[in-house]
Protein backbone atom coordinates (compact mmCIF):
# COMPACT_ATOMS: atom_id res chain seq x y z
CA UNK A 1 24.53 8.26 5.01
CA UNK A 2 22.54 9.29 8.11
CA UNK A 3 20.64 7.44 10.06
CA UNK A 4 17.62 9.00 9.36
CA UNK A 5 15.26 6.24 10.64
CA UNK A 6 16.73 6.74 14.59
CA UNK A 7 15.48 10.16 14.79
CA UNK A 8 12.04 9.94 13.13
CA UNK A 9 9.02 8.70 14.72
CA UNK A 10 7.24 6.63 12.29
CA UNK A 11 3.59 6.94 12.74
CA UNK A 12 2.70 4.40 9.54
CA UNK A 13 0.08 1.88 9.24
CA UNK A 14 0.24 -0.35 6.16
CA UNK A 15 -3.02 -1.92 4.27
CA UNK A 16 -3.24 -5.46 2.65
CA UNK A 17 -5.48 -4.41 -0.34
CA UNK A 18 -7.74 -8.01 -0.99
CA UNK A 19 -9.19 -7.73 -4.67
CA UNK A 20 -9.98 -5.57 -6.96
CA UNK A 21 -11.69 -2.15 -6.67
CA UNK A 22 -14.66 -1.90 -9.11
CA UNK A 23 -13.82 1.43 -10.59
CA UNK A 24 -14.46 3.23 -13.76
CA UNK A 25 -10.28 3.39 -14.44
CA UNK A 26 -10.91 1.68 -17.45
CA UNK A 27 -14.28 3.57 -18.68
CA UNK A 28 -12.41 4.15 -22.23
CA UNK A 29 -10.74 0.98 -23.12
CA UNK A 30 -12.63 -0.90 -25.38
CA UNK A 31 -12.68 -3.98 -27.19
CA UNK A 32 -13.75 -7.82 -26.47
CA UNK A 33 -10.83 -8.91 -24.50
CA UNK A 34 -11.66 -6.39 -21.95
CA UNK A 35 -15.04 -6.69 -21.42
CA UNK A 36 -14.73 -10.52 -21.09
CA UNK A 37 -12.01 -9.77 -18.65
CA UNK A 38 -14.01 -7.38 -16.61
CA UNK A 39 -17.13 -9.83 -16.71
CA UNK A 40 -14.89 -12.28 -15.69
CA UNK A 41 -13.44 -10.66 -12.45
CA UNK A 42 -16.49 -8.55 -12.02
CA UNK A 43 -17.69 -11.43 -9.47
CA UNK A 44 -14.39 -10.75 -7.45
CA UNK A 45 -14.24 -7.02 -7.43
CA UNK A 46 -15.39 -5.04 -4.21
CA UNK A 47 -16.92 -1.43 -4.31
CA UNK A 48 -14.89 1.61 -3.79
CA UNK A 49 -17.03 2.17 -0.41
CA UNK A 50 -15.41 -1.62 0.67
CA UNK A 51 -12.16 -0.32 -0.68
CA UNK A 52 -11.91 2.77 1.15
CA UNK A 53 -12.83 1.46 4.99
CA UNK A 54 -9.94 -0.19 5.81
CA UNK A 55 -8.03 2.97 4.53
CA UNK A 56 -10.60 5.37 6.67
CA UNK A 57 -10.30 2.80 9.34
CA UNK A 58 -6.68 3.03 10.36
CA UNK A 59 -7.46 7.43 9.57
CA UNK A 60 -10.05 7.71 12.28
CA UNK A 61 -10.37 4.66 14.99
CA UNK A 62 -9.23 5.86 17.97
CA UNK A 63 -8.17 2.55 19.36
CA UNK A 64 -5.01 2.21 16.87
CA UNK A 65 -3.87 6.02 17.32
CA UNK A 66 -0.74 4.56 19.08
CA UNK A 67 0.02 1.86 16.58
CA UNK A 68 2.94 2.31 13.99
CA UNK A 69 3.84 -0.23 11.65
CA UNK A 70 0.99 -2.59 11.49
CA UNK A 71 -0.56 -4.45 8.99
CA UNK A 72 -4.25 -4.15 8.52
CA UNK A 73 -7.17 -5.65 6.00
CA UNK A 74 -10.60 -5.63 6.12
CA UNK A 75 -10.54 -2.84 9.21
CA UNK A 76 -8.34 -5.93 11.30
CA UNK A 77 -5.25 -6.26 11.95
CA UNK A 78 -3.39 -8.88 9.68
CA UNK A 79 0.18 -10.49 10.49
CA UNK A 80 3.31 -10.82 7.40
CA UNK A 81 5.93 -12.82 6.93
CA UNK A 82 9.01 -11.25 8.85
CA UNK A 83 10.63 -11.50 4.91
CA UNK A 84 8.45 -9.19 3.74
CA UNK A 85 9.48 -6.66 6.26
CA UNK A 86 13.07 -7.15 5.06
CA UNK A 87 16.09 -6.68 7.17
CA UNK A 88 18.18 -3.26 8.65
CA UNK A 89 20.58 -3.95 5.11
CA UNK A 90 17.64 -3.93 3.00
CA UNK A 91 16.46 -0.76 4.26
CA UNK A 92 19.98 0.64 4.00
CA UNK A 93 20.24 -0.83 0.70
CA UNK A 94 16.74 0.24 -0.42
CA UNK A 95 17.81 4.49 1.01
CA UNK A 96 21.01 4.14 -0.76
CA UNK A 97 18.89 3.53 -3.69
CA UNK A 98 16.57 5.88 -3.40
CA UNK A 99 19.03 8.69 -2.96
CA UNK A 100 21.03 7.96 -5.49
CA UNK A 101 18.12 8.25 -7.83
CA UNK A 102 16.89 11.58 -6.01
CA UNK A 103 20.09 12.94 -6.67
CA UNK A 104 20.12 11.92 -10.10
CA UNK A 105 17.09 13.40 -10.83
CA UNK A 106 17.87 16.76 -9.49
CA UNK A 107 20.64 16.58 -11.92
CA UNK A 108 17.95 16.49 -14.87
């Protein structure tokens, strides 16, 4: 395998997503379980707008242009757990995976 990661700058921002976005995904279900689910969480949804400006946030502030590899909500920037980051196996681990699958694919 090559070590991809040493000779790439990574230029990523990642976003916590908190709740639900009120969307019309799910304009054709029907039936009484999902409308008393959607009632329900309908008091804990945001709107797309509030959905979107953490995602145009980290596109077009300035101040973060720099940043790579942050965690941001709610246009802030959030901390993680170092666990959730996983380790330099992990992400070996996780490329090994992911080629192996490419390459299996490419077989189809």
């Amino acid at each position: 395998m090559t070590n991809v990661h040493s000779n790439v700058s990574w230029d990523t921002n990642v976003l916590y997503l908190l709740g639900t976005i009120k969307t019309e995904l799910g304009r054709n279900f029907s039936g009484k379980c999902y409308s008393c689910m959607t009632s329900m969480f309908s008091v804990f949804m945001i709107t797309p707008e509030q959905g979107a400006e953490t995602t145009l946030y980290c596109c077009l502030e300035d101040s973060i242009e720099k940043d790579s590899g942050k965690y941001y909500a709610n246009c802030k920037q959030v901390g993680t757990k170092r666990s959730a980051t996983g380790t330099e196996e992990d992400w070996k681990r996780l490329w090994d995976i992911s080629e192996k699958l490419i390459e299996e694919a490419e077989k189809k």
